[in-house]
Protein backbone atom coordinates (compact mmCIF):
# COMPACT_ATOMS: atom_id res chain seq x y z
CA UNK A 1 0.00 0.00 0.00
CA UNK A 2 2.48 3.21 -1.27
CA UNK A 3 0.58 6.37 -0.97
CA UNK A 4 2.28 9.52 -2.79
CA UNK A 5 1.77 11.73 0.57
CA UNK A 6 1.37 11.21 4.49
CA UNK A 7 -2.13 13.43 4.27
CA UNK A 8 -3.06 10.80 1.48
CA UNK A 9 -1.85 8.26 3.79
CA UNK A 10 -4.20 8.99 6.69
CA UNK A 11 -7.19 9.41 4.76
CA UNK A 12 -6.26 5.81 4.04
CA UNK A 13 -6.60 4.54 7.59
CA UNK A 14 -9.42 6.66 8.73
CA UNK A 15 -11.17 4.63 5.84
CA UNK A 16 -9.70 1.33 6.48
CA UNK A 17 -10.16 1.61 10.46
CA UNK A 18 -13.76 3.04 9.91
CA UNK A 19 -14.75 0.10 8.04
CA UNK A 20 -14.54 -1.35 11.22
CA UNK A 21 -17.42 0.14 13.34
CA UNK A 22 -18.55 3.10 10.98
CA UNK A 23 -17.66 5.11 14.22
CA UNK A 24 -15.66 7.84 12.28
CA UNK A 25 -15.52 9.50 16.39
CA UNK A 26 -13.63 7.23 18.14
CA UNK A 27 -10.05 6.87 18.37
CA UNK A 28 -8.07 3.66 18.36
CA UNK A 29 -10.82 1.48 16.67
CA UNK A 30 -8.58 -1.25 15.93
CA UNK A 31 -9.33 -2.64 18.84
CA UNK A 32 -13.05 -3.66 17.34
CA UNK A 33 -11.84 -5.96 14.92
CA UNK A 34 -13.13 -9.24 16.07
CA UNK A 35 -10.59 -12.12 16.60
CA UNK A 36 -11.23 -15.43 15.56
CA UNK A 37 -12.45 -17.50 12.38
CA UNK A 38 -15.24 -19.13 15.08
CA UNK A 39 -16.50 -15.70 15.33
CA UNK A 40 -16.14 -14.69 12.09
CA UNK A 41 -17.96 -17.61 10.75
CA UNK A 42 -20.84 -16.36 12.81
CA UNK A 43 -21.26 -13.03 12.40
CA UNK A 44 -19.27 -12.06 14.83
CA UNK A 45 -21.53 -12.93 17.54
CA UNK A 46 -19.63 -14.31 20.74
CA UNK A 47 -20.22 -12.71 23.78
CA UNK A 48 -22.74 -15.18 25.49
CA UNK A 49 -20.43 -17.94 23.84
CA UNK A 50 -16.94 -17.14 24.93
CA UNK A 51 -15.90 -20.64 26.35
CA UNK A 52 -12.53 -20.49 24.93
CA UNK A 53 -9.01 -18.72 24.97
CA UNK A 54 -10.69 -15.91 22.62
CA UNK A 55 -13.43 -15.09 25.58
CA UNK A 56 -10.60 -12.52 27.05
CA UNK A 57 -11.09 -10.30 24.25
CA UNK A 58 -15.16 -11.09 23.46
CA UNK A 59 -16.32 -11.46 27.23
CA UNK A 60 -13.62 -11.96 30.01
CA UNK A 61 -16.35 -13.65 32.55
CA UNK A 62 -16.27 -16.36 30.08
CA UNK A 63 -12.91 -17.34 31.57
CA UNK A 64 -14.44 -18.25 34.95
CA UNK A 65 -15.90 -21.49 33.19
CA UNK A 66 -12.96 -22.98 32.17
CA UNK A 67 -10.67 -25.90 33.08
CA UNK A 68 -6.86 -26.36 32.14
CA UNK A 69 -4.81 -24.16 30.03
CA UNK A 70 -4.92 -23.28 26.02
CA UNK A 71 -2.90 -21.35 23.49
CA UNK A 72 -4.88 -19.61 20.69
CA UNK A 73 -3.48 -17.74 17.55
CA UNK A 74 -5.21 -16.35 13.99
CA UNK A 75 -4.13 -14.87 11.17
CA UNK A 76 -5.92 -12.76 8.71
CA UNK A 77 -5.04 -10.87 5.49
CA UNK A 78 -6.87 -7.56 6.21
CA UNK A 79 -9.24 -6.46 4.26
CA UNK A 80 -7.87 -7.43 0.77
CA UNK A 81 -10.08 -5.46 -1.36
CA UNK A 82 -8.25 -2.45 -0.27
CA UNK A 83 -4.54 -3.79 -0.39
CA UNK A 84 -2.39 -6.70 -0.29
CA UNK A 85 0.05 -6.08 2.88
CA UNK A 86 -2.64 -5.57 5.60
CA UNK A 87 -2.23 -7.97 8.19
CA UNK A 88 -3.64 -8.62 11.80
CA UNK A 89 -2.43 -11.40 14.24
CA UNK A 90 -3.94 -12.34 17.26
CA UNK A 91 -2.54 -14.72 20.26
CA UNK A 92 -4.70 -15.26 23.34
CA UNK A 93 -3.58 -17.58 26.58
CA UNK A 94 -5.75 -18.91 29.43
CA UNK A 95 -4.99 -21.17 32.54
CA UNK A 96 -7.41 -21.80 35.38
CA UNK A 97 -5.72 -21.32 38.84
CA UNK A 98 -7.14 -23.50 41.30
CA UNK A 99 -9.19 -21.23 44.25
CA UNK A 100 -8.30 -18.44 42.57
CA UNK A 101 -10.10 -18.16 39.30
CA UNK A 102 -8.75 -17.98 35.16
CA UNK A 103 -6.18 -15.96 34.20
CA UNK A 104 -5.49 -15.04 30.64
CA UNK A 105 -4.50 -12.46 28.08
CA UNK A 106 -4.12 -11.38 24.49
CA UNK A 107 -1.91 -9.97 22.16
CA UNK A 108 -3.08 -7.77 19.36
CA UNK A 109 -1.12 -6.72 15.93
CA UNK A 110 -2.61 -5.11 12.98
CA UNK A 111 0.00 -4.10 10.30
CA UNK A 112 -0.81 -0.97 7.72
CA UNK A 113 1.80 -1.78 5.39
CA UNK A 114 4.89 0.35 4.68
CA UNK A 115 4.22 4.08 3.39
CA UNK A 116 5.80 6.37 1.15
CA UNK A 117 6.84 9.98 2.69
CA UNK A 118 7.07 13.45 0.77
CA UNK A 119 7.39 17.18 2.10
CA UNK A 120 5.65 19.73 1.10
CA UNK A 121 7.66 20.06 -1.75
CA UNK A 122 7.04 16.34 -2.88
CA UNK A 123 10.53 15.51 -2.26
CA UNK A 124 10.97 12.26 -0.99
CA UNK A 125 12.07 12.07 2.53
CA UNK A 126 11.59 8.11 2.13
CA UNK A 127 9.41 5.14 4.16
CA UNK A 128 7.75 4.62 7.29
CA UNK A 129 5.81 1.70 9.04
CA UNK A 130 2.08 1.92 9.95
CA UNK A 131 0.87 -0.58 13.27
CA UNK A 132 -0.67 -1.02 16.30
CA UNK A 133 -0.53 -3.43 19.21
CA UNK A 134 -2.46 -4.11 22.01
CA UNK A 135 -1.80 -5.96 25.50
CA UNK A 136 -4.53 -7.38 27.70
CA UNK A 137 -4.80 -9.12 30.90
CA UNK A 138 -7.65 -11.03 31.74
CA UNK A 139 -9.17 -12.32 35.21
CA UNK A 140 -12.38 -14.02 35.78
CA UNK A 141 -13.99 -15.77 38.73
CA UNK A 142 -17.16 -17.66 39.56
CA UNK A 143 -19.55 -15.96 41.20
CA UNK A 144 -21.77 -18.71 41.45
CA UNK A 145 -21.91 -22.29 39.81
CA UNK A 146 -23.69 -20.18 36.44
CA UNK A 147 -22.10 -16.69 36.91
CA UNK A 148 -19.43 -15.00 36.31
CA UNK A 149 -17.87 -11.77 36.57
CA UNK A 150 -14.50 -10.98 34.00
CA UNK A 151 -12.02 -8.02 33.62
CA UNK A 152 -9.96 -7.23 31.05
CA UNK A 153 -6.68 -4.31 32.01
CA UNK A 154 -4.98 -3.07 28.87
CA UNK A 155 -2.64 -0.93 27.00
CA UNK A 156 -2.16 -0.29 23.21
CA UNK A 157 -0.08 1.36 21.07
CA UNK A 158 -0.35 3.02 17.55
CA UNK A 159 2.48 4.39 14.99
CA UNK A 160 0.88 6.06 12.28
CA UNK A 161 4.24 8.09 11.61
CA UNK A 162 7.50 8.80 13.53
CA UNK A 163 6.91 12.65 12.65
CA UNK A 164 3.99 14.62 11.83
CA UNK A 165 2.51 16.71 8.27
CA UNK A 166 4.05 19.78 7.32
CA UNK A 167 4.59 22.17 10.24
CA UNK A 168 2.85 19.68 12.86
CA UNK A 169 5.19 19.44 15.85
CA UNK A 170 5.55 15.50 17.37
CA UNK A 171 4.97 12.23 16.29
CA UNK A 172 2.14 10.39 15.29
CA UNK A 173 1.98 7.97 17.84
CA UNK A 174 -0.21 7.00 21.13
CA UNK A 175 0.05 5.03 23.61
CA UNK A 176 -3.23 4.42 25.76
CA UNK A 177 -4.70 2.34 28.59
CA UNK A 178 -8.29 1.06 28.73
CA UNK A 179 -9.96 -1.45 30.83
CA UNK A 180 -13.17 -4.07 29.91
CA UNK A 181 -15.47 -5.65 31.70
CA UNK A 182 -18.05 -8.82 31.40
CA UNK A 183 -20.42 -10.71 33.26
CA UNK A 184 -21.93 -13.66 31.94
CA UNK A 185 -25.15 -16.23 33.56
CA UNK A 186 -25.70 -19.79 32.71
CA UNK A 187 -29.14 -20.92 32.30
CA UNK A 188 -31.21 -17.78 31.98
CA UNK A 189 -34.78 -19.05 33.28
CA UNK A 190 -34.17 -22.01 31.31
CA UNK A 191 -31.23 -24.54 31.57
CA UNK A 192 -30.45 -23.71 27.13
CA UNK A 193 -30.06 -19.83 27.79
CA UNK A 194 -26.99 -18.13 28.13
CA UNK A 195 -26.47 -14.19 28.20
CA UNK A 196 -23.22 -12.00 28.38
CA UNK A 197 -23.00 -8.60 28.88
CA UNK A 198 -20.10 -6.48 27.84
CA UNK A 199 -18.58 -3.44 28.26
CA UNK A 200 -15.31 -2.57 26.83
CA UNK A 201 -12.36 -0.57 25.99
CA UNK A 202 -13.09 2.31 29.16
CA UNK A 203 -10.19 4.54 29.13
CA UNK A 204 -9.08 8.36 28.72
CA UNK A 205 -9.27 9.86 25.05
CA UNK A 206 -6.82 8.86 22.41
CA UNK A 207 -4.60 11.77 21.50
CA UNK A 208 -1.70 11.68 18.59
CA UNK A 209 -0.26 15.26 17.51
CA UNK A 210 -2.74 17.47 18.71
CA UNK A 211 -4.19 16.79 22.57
CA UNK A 212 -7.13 19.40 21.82
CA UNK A 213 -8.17 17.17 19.30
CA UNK A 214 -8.43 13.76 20.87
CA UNK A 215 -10.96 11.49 20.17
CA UNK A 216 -12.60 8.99 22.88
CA UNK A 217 -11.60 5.33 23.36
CA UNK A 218 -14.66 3.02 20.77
CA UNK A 219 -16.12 2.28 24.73
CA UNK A 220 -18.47 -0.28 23.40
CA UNK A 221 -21.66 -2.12 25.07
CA UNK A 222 -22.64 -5.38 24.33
CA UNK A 223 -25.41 -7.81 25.65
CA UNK A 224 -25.68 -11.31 23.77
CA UNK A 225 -27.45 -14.51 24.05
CA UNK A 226 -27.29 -17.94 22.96
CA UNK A 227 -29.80 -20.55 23.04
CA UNK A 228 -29.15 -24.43 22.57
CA UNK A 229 -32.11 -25.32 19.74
CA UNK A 230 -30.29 -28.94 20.13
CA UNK A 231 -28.34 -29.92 23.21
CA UNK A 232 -27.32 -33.89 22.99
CA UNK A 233 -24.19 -35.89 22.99
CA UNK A 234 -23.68 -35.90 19.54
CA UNK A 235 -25.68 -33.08 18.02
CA UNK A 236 -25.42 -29.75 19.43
CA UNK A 237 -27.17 -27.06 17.46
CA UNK A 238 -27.43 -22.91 19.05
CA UNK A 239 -28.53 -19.83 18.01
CA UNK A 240 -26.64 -16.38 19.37
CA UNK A 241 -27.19 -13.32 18.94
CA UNK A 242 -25.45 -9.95 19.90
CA UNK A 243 -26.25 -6.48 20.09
CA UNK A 244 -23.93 -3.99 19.82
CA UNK A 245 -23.87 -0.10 20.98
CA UNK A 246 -21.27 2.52 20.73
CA UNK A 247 -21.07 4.32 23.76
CA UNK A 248 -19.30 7.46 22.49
CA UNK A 249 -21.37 10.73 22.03
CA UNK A 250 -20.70 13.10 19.42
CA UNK A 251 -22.42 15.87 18.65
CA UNK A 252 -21.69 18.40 15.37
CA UNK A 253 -22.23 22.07 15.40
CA UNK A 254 -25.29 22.93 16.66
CA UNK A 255 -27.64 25.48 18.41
CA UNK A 256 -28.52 23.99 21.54
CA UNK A 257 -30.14 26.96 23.39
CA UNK A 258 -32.74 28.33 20.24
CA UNK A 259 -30.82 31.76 19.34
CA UNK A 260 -29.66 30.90 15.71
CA UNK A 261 -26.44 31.23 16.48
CA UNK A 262 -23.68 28.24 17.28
CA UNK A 263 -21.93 29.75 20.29
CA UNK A 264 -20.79 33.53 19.96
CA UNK A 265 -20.31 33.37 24.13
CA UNK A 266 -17.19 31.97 26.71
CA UNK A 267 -17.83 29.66 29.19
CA UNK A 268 -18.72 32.86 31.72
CA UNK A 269 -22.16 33.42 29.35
CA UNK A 270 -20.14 36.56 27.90
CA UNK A 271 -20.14 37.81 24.47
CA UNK A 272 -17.76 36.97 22.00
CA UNK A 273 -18.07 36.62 18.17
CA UNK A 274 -15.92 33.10 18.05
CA UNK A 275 -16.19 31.65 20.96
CA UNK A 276 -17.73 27.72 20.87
CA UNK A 277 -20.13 28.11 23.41
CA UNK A 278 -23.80 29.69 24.57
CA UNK A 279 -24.97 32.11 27.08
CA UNK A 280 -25.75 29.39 29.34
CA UNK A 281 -22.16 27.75 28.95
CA UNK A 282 -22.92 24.44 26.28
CA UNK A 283 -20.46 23.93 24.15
CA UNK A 284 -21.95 24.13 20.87
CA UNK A 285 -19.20 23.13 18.32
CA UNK A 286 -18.37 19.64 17.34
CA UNK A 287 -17.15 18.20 20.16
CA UNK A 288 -17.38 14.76 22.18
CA UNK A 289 -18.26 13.70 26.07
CA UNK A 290 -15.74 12.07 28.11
CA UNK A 291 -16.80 8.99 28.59
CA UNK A 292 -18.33 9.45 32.28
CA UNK A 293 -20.95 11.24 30.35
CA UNK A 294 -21.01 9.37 27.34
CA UNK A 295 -22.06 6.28 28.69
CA UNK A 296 -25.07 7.90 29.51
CA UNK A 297 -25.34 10.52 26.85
CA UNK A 298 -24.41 8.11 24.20
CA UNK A 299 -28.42 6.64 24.32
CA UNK A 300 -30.10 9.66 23.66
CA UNK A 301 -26.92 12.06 21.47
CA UNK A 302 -28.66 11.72 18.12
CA UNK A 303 -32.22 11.81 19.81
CA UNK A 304 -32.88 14.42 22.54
CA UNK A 305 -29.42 16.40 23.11
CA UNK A 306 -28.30 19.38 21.02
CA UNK A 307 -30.63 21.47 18.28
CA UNK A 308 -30.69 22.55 15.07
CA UNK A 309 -27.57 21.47 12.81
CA UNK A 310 -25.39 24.12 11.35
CA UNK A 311 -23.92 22.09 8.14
CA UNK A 312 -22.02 24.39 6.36
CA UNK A 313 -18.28 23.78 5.87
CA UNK A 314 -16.69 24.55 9.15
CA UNK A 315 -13.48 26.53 9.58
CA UNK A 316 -13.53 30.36 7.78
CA UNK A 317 -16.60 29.42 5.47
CA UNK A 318 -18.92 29.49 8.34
CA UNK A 319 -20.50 32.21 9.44
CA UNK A 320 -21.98 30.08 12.50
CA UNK A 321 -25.20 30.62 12.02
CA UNK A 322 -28.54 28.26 11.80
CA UNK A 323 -30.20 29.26 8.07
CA UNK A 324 -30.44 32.45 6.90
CA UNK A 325 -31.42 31.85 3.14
CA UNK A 326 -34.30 31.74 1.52
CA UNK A 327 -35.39 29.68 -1.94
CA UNK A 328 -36.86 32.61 -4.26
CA UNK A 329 -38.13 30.30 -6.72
CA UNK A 330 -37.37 26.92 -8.83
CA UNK A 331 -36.02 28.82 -12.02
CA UNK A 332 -34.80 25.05 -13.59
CA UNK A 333 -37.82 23.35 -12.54
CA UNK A 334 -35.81 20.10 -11.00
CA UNK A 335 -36.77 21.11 -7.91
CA UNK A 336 -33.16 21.30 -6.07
CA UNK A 337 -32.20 23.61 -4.41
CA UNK A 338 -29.30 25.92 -6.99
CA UNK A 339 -27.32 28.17 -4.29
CA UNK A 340 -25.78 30.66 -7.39
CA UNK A 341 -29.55 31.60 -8.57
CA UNK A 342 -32.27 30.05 -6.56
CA UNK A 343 -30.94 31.74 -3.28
CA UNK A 344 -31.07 34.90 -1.56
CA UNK A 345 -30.50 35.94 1.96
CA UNK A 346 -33.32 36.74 4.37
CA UNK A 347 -34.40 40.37 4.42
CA UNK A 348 -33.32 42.61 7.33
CA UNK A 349 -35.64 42.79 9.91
CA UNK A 350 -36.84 38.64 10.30
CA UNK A 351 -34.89 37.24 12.85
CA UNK A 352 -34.63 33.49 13.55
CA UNK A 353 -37.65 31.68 14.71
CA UNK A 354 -39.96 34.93 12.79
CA UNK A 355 -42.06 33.35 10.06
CA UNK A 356 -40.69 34.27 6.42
CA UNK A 357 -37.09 33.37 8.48
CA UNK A 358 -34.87 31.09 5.31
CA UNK A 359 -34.40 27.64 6.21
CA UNK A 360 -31.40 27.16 4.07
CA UNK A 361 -27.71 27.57 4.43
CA UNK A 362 -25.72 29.46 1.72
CA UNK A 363 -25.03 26.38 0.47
CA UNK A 364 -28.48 25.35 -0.41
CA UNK A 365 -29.00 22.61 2.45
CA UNK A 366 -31.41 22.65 4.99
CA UNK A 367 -30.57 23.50 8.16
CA UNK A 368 -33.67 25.37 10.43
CA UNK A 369 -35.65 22.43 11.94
CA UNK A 370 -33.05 19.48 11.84
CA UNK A 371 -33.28 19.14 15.53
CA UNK A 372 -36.61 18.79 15.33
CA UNK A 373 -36.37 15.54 12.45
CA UNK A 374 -34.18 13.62 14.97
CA UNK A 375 -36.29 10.94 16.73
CA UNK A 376 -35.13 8.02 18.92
CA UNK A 377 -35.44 5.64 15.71
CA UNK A 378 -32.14 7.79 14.97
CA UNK A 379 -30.34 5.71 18.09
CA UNK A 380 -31.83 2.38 16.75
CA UNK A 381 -30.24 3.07 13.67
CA UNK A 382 -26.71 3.06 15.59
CA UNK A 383 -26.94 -0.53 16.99
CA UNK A 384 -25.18 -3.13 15.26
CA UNK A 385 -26.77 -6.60 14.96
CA UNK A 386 -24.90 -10.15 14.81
CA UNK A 387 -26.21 -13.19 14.43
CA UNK A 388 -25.14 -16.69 14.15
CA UNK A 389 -25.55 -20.16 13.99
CA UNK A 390 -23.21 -23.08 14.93
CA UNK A 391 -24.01 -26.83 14.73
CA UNK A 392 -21.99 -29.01 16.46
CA UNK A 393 -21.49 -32.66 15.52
CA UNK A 394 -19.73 -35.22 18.36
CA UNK A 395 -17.79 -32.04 19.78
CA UNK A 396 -15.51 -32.81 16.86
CA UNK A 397 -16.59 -30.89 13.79
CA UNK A 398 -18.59 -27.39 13.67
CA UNK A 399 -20.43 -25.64 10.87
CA UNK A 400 -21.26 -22.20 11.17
CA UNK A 401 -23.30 -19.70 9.37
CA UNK A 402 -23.80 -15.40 10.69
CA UNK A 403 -25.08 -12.26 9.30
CA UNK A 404 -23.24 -9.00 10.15
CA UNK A 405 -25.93 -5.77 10.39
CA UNK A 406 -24.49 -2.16 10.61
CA UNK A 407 -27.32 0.32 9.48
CA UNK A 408 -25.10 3.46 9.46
CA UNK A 409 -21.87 1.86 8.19
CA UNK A 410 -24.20 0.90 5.41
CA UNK A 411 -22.96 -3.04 6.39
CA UNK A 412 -24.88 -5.83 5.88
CA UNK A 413 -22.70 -9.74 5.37
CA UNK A 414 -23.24 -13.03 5.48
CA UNK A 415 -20.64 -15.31 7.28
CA UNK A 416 -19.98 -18.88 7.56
CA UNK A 417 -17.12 -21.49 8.37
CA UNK A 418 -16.77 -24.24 9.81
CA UNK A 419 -14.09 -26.01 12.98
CA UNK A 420 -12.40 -28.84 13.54
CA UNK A 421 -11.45 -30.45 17.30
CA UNK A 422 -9.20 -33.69 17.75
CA UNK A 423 -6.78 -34.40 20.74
CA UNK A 424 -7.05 -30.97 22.54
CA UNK A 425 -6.35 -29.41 19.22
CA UNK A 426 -8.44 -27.16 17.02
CA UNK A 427 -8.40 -25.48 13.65
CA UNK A 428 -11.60 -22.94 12.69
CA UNK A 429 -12.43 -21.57 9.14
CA UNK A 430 -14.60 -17.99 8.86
CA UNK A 431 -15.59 -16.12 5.48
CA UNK A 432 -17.18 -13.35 5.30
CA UNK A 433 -19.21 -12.84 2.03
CA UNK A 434 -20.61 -9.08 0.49
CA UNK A 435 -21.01 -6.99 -2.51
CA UNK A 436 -17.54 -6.68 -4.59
CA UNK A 437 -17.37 -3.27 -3.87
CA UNK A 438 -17.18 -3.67 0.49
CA UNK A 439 -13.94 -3.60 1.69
CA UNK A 440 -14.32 -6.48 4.29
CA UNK A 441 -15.92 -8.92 1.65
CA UNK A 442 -13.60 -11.97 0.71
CA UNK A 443 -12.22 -11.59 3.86
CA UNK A 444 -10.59 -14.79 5.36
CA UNK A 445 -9.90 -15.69 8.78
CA UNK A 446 -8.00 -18.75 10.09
CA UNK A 447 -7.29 -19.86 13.38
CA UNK A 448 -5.84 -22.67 15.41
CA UNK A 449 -6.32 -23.88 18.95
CA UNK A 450 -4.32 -25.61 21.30
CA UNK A 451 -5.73 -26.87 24.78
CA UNK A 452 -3.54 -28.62 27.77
């Protein structure tokens, strides 16, 4: 993957690692690429499974069931639609303790391939490397004979660049520490359900160059079930399902207190033309909640919180304020909306909220009333869906089939693989299938087992 400049470069990743989640917000969303072809071959849904070495990275409480020890590794071409030297490796360890509970951990790697650097002057100031890492270490203990309660402690690491673009000061690296945490019940008023519940990767925000612009950690929530259709000694059929939600709120500019305006006051509630917040002291430019807010905020951030959108370009081509322009008439007849003759700006004298007041920005979009369109179908929108199915034949073979729902990421797969067990040792197959044109489509996962 040889990109021409580092600003070309790192549209590159916020692509690839967007694919991911479609959570554009977050920082450090490597860490939601799922590990394991026994996932993948299910759509990815794991959390109220988890009875392997993989459980410390999709539900650490899973640990607490488990006898013995076992060594767990995958390997997976990433997303080879895009390019041919993406690469991710996973490792994963577990050993129960006796009267103490299951240890464990994980190793992450996900390699971006080797870039091409240039100046400003495209002079060729020659290559750099492109990864990140991630170490976790898992602990789970019984809290009854069908509980469980898991936590994961963590640190990662990303190298985008040793330097930064053009007069940037620093490097383009982070290093970050998060924490996850699981609980997971046996026999959920019947002896064939099983739920986990997830929430992961709580931490501080991810910062590279520029601290004012860090983005929060992709703190995700997760509840999943499974339920045993078939549960014999030689046929074992489930069906598990997880539900996924992004708890990271992020909120564009917008005119949370009614005056038109986005902010135009300090934090005091005094005047001043470009200052980000209100007279009542809300931020009102883009900006995101730590994460002791956004766990709450998250649920209701497209919904309830905030007003009416300002969606002109941001920077020195906004003027910051909600509509303004009016649509004289549709000279062409296609009824759209052409800013160069169709527009013209509200007269003097109607202020915002005053009938005749233009609903348009400059730019011909539609900006009074967008508060008002949100509703809370907006949040449903946001979850991500997985579902799978895995029969199980003699505890030796497996075949698996999934689907893979992202509304906003505009992501919808099919899955399927299939496992083998023999002697404590285990191999697993996952594909994911999609449209020629989806970046994760054709994407292969293998990944081998070892138990002792």
């Amino acid at each position: 993957m040889k990109n021409k400049t580092f600003m070309l470069f790192l549209s590159a990743i916020i692509f690839v690692l967007s694919t991911v989640a479609a959570q554009s917000e977050a920082g450090a969303i490597f860490l939601l690429i799922s590990p394991g072809a026994r996932a993948g071959g299910m759509g990815e849904a794991q959390v109220a499974v988890a009875n392997d070495a993989y459980a410390s990275y999709w539900n650490p409480a899973g640990l607490g069931f488990l006898k013995g020890s076992e060594l767990a590794l995958m390997h997976v071409n990433w997303l080879p639609n895009l390019a041919d030297d993406l690469y991710y490796e996973f490792i994963a360890y577990r050993k129960h303790i006796p009267y103490l509970g299951t240890l464990g951990g994980h190793i992450i790697y996900l390699n971006l391939g080797e870039q091409n650097r240039t100046g400003e002057l495209a002079e060729d100031l020659g290559t750099f490397t492109t990864y990140m890492l991630a170490f976790a270490v898992s602990y789970s203990s019984l809290l009854s004979s069908n509980s469980s309660l898991g936590l994961n402690a963590k640190i990662s690491y990303q190298h985008l660049a040793e330097i930064g673009t053009g007069s940037e000061r620093g490097k383009g690296t982070s290093t970050d520490i998060g924490f996850d945490i699981g609980y997971m019940r046996k026999g959920l008023f019947t002896p064939r359900l099983d739920l986990g519940i997830t929430v992961t990767n709580i931490g501080p925000k991810v910062a590279f160059i520029d601290v004012a612009q860090a983005d929060p950690q992709p703190t995700n929530f997760t509840i999943g079930f499974q339920y045993r259709l078939v549960d014999s000694p030689y046929n074992r059929l489930s069906l598990v399902y997880d539900v996924d939600k992004m708890l990271v709120a992020s909120y564009p500019d917008m005119d949370w207190d009614g005056d038109g305006f986005v902010g135009r006051y300090d934090k005091d509630g005094h005047s001043s033309k470009d200052s980000e917040y209100n007279r009542n002291g809300q931020r009102e430019t883009a900006h995101t909640d730590p994460i002791y807010l956004a766990i709450f905020t998250s649920w209701v951030d497209d919904w309830l919180l905030g007003g009416d959108v300002d969606i002109a370009p941001s920077g020195p081509d906004s003027d910051g304020k909600i509509g303004g322009w009016e649509w004289t008439e549709d000279k062409d007849g296609d009824g759209i909306v052409d800013p160069a003759t169709e527009l013209k700006p509200t007269p003097e004298g109607i202020a915002y909220g005053d009938d005749g007041y233009g609903i348009y920005n400059q730019y011909g979009q539609i900006e009074v009333g967008t508060g008002d369109e949100r509703t809370i179908m907006n949040e449903f929108d946001k979850l991500v869906h997985n579902i799978g199915v895995e029969y199980w034949y003699a505890n030796n073979f497996a075949l698996r089939f999934g689907y893979y729902y992202d509304k906003t990421g505009k992501i919808g797969n099919f899955t399927l693989g299939f496992g083998l067990r023999f002697a404590g040792y285990g191999f697993d197959f996952g594909y994911i299938a999609g449209k020629p044109e989806d970046a994760l489509s054709n994407t292969m996962r293998f990944s081998m087992n070892m138990e002792f």
